[in-house]
N, C-alpha and C. Protein backbone atom coordinates (compact mmCIF):
# COMPACT_ATOMS: atom_id res chain seq x y z
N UNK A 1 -48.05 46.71 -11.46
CA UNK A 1 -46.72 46.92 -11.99
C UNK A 1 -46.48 45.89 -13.07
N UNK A 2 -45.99 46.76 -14.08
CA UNK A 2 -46.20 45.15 -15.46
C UNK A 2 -44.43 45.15 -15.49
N UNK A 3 -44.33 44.25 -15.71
CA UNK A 3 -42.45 43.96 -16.18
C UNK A 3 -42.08 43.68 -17.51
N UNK A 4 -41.31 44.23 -18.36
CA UNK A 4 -40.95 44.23 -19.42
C UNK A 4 -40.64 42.73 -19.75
N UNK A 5 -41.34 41.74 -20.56
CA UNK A 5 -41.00 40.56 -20.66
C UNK A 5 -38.70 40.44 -21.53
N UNK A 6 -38.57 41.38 -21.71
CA UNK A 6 -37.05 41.53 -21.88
C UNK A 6 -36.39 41.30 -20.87
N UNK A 7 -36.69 42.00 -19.95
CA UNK A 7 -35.99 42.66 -18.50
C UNK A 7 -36.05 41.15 -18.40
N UNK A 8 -37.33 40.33 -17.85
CA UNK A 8 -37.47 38.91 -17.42
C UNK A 8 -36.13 38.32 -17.90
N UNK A 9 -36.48 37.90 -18.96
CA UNK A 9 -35.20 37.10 -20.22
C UNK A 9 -33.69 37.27 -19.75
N UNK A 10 -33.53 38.78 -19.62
CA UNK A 10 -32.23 39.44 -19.81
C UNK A 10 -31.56 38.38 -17.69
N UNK A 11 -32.73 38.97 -17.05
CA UNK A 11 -32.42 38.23 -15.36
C UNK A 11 -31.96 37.01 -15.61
N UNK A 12 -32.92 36.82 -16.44
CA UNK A 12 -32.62 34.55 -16.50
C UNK A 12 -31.39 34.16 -16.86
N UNK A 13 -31.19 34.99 -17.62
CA UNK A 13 -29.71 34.76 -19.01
C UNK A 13 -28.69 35.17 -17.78
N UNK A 14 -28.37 36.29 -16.95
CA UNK A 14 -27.46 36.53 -16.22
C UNK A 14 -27.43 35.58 -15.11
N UNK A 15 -28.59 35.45 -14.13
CA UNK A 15 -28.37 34.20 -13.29
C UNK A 15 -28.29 32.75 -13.88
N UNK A 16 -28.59 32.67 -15.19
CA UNK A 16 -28.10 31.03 -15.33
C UNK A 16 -26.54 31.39 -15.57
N UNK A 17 -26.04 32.12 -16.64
CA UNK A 17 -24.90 32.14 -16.44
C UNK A 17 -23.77 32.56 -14.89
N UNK A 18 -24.98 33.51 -13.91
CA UNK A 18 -24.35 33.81 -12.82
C UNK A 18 -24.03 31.95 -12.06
N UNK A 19 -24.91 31.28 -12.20
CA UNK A 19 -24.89 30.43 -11.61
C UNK A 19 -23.76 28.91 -12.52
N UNK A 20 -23.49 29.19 -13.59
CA UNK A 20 -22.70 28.46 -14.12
C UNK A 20 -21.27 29.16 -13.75
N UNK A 21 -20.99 30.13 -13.61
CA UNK A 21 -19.41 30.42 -13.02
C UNK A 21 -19.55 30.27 -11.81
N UNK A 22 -20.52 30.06 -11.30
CA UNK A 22 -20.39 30.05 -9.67
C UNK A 22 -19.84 28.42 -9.51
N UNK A 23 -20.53 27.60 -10.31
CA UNK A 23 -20.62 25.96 -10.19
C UNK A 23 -19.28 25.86 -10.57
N UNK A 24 -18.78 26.45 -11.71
CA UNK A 24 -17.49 25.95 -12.23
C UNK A 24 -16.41 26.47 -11.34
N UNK A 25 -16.36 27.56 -10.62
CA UNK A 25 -14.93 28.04 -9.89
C UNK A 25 -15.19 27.22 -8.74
N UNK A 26 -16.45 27.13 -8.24
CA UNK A 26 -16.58 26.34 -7.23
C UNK A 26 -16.34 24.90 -6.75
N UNK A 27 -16.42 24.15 -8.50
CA UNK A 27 -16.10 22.87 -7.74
C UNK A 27 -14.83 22.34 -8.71
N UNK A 28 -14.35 23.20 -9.69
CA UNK A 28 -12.86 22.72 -10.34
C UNK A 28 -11.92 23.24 -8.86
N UNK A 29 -12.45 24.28 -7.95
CA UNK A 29 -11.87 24.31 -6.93
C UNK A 29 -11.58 23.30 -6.23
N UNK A 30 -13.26 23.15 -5.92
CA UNK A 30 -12.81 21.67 -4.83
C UNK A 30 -12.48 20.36 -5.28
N UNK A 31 -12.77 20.01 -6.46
CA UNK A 31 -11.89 19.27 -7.15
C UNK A 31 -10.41 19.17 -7.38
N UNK A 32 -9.73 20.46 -7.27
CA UNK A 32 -8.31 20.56 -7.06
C UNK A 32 -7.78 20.67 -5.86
N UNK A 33 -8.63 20.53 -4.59
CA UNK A 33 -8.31 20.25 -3.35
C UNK A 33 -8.52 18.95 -2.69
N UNK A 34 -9.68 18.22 -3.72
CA UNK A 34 -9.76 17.02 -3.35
C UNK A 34 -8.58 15.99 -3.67
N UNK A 35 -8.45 14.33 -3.00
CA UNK A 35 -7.78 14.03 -2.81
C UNK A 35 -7.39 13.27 -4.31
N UNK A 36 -8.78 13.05 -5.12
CA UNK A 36 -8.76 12.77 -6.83
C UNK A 36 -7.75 13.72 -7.11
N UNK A 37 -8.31 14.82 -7.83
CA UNK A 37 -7.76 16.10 -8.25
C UNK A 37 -6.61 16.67 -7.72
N UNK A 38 -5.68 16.61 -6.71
CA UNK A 38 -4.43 16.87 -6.16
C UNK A 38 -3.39 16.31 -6.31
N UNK A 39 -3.95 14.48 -6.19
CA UNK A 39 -3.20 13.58 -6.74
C UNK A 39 -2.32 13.13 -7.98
N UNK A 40 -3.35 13.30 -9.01
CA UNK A 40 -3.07 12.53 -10.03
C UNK A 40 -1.89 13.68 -10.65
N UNK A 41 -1.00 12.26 -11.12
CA UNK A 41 0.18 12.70 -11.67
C UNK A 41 1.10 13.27 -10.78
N UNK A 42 1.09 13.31 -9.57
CA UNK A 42 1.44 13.78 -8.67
C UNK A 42 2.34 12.54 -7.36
N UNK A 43 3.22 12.64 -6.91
CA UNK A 43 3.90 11.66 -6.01
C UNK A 43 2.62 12.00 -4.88
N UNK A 44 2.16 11.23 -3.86
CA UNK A 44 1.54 11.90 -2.57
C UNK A 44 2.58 12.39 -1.99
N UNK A 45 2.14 13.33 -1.08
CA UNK A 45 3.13 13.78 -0.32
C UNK A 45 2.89 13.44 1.33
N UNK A 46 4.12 12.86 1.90
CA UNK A 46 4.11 12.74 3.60
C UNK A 46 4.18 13.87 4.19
N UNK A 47 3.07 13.70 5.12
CA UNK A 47 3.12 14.77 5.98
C UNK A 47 4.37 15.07 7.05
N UNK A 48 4.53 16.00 7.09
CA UNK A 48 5.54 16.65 7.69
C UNK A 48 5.13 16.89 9.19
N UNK A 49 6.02 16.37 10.27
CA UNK A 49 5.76 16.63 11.64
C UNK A 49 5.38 17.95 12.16
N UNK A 50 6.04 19.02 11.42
CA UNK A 50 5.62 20.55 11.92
C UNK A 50 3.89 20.16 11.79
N UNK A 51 3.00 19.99 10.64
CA UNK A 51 1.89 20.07 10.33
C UNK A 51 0.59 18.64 10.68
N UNK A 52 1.33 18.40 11.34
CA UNK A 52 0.72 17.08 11.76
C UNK A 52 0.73 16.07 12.81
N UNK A 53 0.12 15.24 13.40
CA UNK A 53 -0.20 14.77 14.61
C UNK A 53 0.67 13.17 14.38
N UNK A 54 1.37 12.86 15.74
CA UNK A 54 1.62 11.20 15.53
C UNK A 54 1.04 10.39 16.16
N UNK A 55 0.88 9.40 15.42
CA UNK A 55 0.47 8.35 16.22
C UNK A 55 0.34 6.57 15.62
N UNK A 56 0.37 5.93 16.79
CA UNK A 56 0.55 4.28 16.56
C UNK A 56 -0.91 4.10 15.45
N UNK A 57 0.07 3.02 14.94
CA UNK A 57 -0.58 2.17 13.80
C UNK A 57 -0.24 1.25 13.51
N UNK A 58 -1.39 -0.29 12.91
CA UNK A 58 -0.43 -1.17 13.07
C UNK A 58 -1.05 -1.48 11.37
N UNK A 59 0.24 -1.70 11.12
CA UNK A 59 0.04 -1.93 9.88
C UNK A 59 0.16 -3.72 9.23
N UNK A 60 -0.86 -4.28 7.99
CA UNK A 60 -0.32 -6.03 8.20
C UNK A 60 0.29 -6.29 7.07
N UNK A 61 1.39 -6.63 7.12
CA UNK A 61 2.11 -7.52 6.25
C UNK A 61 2.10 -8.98 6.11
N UNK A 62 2.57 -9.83 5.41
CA UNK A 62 2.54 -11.01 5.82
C UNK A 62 3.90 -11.53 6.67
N UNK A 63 3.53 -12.47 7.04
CA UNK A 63 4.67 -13.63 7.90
C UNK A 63 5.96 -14.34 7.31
N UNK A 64 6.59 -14.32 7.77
CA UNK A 64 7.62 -15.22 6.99
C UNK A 64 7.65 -16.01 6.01
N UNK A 65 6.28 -17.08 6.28
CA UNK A 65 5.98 -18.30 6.16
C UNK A 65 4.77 -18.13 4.78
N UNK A 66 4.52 -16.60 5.00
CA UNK A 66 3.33 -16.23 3.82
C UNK A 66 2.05 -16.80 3.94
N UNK A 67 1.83 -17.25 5.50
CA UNK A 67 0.68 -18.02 6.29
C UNK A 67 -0.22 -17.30 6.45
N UNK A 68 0.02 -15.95 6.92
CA UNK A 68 -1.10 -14.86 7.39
C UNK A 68 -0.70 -13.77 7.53
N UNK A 69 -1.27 -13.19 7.89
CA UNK A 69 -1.07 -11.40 8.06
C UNK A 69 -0.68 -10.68 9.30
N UNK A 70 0.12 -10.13 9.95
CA UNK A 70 0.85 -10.00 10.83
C UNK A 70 0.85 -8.30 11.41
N UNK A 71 0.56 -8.24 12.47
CA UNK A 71 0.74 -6.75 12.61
C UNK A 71 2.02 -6.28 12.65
N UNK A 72 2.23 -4.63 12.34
CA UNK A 72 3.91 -4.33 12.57
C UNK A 72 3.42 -2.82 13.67
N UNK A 73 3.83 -2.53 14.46
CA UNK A 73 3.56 -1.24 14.83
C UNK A 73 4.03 0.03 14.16
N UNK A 74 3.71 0.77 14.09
CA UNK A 74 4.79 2.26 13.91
C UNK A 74 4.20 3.14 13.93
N UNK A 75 5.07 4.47 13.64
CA UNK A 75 4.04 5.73 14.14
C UNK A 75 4.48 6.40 13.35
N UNK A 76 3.18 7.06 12.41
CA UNK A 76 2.93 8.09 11.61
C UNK A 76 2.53 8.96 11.68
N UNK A 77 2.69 10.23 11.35
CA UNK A 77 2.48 10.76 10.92
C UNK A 77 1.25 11.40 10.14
N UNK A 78 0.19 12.39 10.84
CA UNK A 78 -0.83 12.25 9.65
C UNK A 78 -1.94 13.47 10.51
N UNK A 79 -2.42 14.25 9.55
CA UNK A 79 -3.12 14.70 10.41
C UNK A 79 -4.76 14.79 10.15
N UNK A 80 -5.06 15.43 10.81
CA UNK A 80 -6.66 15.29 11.32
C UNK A 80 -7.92 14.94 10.37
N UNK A 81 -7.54 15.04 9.42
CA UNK A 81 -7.92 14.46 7.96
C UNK A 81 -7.71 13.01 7.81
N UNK A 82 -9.02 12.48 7.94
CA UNK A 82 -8.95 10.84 7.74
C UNK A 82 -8.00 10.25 6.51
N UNK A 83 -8.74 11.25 5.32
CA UNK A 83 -7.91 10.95 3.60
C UNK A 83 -6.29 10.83 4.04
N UNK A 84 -6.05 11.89 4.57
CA UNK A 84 -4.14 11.90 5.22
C UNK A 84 -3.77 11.14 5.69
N UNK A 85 -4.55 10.61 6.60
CA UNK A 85 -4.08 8.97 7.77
C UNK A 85 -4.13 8.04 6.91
N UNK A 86 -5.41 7.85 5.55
CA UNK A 86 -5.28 6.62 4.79
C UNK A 86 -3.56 6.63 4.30
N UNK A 87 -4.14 7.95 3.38
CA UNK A 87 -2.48 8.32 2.83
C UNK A 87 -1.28 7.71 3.27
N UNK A 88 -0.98 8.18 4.61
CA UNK A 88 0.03 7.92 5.44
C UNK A 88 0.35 6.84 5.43
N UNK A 89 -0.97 5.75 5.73
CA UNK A 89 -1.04 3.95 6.08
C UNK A 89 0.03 3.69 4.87
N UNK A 90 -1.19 4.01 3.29
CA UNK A 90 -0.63 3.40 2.38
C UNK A 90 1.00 3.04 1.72
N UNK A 91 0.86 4.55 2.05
CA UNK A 91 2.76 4.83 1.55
C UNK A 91 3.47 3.89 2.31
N UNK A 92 3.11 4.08 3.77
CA UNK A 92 4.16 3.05 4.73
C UNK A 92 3.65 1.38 4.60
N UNK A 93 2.32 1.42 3.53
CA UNK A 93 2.25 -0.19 3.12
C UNK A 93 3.21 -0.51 2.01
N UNK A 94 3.14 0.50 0.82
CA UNK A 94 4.06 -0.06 -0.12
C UNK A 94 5.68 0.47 -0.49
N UNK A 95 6.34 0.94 1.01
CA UNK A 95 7.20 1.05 1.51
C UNK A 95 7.89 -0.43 2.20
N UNK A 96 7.27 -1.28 2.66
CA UNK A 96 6.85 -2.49 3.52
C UNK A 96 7.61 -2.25 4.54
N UNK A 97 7.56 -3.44 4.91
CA UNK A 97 7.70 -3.64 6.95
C UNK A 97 9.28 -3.71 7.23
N UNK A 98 9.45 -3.10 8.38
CA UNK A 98 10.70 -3.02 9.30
C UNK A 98 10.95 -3.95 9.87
N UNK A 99 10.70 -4.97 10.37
CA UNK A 99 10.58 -5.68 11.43
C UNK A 99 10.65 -6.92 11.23
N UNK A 100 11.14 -7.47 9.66
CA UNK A 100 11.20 -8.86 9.37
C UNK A 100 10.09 -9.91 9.04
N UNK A 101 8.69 -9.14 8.52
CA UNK A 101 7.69 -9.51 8.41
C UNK A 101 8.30 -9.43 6.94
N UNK A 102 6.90 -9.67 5.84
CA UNK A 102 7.32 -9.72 3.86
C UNK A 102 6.13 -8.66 3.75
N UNK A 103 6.75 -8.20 2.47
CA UNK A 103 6.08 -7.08 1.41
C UNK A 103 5.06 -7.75 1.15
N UNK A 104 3.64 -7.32 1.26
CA UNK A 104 2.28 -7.63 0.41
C UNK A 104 2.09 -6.51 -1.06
N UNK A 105 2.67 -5.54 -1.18
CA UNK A 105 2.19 -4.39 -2.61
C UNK A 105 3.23 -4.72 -2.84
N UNK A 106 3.61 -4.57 -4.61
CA UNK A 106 4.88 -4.34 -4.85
C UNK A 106 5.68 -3.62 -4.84
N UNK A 107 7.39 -3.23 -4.33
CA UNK A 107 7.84 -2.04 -4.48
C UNK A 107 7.67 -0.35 -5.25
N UNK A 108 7.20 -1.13 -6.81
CA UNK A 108 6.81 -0.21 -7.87
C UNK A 108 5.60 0.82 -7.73
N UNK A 109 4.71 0.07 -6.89
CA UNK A 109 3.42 0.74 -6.41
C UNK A 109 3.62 2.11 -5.96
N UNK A 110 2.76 3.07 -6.84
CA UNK A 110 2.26 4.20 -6.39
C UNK A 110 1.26 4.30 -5.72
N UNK A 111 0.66 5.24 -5.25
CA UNK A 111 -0.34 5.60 -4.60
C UNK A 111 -1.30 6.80 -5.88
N UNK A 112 -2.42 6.48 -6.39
CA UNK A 112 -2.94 7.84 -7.27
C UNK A 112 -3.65 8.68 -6.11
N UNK A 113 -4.41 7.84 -5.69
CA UNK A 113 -5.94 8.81 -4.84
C UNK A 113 -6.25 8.00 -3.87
N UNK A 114 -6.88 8.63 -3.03
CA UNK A 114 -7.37 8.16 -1.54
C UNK A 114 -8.49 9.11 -1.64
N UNK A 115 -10.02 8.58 -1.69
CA UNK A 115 -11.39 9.15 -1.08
C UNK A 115 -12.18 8.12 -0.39
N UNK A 116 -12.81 9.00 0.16
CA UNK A 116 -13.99 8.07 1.03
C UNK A 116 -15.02 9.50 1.11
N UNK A 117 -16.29 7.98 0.75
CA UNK A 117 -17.75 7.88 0.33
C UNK A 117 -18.58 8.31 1.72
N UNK A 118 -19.72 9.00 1.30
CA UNK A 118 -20.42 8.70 2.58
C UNK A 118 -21.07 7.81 3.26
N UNK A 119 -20.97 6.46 2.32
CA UNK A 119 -21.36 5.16 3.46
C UNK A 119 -20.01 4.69 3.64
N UNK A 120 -18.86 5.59 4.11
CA UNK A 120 -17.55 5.34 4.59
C UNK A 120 -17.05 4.19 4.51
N UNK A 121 -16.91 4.20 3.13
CA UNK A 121 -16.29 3.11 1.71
C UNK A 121 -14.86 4.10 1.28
N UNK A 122 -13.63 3.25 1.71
CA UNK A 122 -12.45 4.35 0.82
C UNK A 122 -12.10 3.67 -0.39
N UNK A 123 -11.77 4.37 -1.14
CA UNK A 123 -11.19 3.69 -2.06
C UNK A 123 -9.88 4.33 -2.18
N UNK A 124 -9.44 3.17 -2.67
CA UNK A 124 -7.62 3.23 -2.94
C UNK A 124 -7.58 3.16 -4.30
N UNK A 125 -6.68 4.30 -4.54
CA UNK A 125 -6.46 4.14 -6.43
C UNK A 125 -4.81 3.93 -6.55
N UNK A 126 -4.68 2.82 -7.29
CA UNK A 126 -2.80 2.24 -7.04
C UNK A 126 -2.72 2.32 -8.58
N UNK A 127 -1.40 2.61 -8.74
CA UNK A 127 -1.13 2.28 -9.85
C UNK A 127 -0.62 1.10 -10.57
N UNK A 128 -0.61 0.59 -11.90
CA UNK A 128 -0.74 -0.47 -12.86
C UNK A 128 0.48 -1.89 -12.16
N UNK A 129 1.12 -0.82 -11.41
CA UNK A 129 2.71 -2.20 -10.66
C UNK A 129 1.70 -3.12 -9.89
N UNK A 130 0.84 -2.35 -8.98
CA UNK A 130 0.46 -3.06 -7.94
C UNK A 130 -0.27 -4.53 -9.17
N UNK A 131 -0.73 -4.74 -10.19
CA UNK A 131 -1.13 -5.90 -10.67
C UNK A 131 0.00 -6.10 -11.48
N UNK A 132 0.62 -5.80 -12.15
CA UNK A 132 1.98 -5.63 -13.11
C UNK A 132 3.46 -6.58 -12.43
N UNK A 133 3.53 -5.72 -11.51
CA UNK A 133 4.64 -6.29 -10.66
C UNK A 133 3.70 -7.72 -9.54
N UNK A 134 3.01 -8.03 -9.21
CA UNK A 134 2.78 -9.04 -8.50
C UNK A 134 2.96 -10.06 -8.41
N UNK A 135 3.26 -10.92 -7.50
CA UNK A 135 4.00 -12.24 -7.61
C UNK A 135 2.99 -13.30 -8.37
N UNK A 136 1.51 -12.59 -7.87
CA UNK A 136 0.43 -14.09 -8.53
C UNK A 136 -0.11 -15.11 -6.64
N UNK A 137 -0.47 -16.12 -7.29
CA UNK A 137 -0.79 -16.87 -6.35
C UNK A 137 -1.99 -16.32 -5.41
N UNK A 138 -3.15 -17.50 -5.17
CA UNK A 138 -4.31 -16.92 -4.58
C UNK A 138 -3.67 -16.48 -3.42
N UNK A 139 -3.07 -16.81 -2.42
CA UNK A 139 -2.56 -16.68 -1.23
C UNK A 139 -2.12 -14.75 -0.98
N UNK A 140 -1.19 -14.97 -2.02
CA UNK A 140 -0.12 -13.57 -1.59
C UNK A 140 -0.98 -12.49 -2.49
N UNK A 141 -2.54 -12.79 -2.98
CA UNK A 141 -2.87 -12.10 -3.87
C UNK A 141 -4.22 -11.65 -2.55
N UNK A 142 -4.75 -12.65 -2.02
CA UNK A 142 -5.69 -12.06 -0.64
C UNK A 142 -4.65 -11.43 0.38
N UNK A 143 -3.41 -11.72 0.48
CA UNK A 143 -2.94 -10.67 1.48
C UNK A 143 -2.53 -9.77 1.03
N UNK A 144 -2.26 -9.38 -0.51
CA UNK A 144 -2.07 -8.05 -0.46
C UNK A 144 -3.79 -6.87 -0.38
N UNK A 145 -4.58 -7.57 -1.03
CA UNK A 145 -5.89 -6.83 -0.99
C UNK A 145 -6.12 -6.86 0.61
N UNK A 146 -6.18 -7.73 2.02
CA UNK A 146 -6.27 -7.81 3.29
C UNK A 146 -5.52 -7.04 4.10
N UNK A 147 -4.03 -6.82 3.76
CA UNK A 147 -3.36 -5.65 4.14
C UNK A 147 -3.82 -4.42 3.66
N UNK A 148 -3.77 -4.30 2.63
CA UNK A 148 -4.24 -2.95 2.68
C UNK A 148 -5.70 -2.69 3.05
N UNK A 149 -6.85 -3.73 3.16
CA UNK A 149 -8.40 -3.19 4.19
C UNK A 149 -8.18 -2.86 5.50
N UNK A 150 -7.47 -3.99 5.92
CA UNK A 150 -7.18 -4.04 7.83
C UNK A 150 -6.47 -3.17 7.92
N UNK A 151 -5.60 -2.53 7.28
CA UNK A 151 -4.21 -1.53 7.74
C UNK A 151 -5.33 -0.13 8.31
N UNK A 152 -6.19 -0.19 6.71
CA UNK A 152 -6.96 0.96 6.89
C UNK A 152 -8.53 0.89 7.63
N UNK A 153 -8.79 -0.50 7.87
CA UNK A 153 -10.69 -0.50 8.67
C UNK A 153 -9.75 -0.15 9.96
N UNK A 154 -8.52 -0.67 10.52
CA UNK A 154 -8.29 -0.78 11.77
C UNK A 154 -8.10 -0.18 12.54
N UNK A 155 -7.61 1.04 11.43
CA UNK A 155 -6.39 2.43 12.72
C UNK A 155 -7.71 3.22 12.26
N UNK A 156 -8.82 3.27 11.68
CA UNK A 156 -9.46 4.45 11.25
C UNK A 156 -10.62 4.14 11.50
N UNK A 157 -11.35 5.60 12.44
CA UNK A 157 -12.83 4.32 12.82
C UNK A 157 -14.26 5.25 11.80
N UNK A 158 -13.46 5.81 10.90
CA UNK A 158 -14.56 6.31 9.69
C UNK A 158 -14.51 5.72 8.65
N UNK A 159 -13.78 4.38 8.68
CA UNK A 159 -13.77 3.47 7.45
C UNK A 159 -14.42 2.56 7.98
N UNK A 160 -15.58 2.10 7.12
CA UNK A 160 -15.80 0.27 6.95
C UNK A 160 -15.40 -0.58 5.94
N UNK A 161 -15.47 0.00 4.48
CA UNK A 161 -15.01 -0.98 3.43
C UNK A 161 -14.07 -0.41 2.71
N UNK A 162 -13.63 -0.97 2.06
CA UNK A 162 -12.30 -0.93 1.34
C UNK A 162 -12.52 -1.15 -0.15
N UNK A 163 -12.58 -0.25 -1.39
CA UNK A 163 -12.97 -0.78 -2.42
C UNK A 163 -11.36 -0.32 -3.07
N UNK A 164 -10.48 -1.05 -4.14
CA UNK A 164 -9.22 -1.08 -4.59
C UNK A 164 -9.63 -0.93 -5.93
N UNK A 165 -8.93 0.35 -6.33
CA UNK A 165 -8.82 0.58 -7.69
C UNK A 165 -7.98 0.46 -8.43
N UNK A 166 -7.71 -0.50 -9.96
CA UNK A 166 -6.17 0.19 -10.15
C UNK A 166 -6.72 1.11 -11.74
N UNK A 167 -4.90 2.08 -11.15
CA UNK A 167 -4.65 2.80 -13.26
C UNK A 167 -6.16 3.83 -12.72
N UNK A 168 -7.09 4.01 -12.04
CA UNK A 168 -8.04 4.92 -11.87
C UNK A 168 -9.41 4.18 -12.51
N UNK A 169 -9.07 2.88 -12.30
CA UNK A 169 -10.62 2.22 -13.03
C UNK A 169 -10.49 0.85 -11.69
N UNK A 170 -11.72 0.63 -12.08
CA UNK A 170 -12.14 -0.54 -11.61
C UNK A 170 -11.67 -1.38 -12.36
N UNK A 171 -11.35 -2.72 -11.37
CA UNK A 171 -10.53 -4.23 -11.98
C UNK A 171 -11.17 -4.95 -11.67
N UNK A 172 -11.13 -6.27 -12.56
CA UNK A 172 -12.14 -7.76 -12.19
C UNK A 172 -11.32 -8.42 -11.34
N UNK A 173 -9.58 -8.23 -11.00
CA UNK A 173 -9.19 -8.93 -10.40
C UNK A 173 -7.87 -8.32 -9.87
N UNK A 174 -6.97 -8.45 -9.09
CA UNK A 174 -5.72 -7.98 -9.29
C UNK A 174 -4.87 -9.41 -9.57
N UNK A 175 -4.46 -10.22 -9.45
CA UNK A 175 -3.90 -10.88 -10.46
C UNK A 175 -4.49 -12.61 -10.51
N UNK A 176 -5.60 -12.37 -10.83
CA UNK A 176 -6.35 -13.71 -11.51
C UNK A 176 -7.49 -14.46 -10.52
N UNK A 177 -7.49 -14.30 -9.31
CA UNK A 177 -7.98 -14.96 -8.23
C UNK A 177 -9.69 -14.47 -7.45
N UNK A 178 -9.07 -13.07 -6.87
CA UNK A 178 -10.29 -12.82 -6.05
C UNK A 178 -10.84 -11.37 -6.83
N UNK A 179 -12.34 -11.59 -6.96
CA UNK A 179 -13.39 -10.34 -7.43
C UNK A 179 -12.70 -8.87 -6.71
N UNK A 180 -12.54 -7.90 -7.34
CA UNK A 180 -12.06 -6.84 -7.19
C UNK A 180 -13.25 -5.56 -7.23
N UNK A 181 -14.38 -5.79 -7.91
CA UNK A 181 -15.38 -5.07 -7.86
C UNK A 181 -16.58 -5.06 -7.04
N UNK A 182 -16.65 -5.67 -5.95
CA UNK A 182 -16.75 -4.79 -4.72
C UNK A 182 -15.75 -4.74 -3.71
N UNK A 183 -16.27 -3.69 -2.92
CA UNK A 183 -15.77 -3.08 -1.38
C UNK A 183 -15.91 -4.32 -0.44
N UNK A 184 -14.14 -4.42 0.22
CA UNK A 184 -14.31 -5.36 0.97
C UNK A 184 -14.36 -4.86 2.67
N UNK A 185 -14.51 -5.86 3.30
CA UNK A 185 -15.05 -5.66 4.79
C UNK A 185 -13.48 -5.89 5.67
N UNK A 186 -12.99 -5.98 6.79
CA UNK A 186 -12.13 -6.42 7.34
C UNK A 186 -12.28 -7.92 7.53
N UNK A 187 -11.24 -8.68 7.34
CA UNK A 187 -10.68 -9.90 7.66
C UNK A 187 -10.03 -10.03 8.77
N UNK A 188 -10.34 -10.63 10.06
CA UNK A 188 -9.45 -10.99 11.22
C UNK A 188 -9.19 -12.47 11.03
N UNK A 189 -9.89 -13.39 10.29
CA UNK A 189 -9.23 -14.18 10.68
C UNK A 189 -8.05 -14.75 9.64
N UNK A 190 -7.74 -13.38 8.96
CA UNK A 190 -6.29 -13.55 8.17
C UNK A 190 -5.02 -13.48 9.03
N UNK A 191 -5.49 -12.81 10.15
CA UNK A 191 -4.15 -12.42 11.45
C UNK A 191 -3.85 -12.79 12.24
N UNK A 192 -2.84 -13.04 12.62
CA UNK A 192 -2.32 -13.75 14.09
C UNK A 192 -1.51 -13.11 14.28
């Protein structure tokens, strides 16, 4: 059986292109479901109790005294989706604490994106306040990067590191002090 070397050509030309609309609906899809692509430009949105599970979390702020990092309890909201529970943490980080503990993010802080990697690395993408609005100082500048790792290595047991993005790029610093370009680990002995 001989095959028309056309016919050949004509197959190739339809499955490469079959296979380029397949790639493109397929992943501008999942790209617009992912937590990048949903986000941006976008407020996050809290999950709503009809659609979602509660539960304790302790989230760290600092101390009065701006000594260390402090747990607060509360219960969120969030469901079965790890990205959602980060979500959840974050908002209620740069919301800050109930309970008479101090703000580590600044009020202004958005939230862009929440993903995690498969060597279960999340990254947090904040926007330009979180370095913009910051008070400064090495101190209140490791507890805001320490609150937000521990909030999220602690309540979540598919996270290990914590890498902080701001504006959607990588930073050398958030305001002058500690390396920002790698993923950090949990700190306990920031807490009491």
């Amino acid at each position: 059986m001989h095959i028309n070397r056309n016919v050949l050509y004509f197959v190739f030309v339809l499955a490469v292109i079959g296979g380029g609309a397949f790639y493109i609906i397929f992943f501008l899809d999942l790209f617009a479901k992912s937590p990048v692509g949903n986000s941006m430009g976008q407020n996050v949105r809290i999950l709503s109790p009809q659609t979602s599970n509660k539960s304790t979390v302790h989230l760290y702020f600092a101390d009065k005294e701006n000594n260390f990092l402090s747990a607060e309890k509360r219960f969120l909201y969030y469901s079965d989706n790890t990205v959602d529970t980060c979500r959840a943490i974050i908002i209620a980080l740069i919301e800050g604490p109930e309970q008479g503990l101090m703000r580590t993010i600044p009020a202004d802080t958005k939230l862009r994106a929440v993903f995690i990697t498969e060597d279960a690395t999340a990254y947090v993408d904040l926007t330009e306040s979180v370095r913009d609005k910051h008070p400064g100082g090495s101190q209140s500048e490791l507890f805001t990067i320490y609150s937000i790792v521990n909030s999220l290595i602690l309540n979540t047991s598919e996270i290990e590191s914590v890498k902080i993005l701001i504006g959607g790029r990588e930073s050398m610093t958030l305001a002058g002090h500690i390396d920002l370009r790698f993923p950090f680990k949990a700190n306990m002995l920031l807490i009491r």
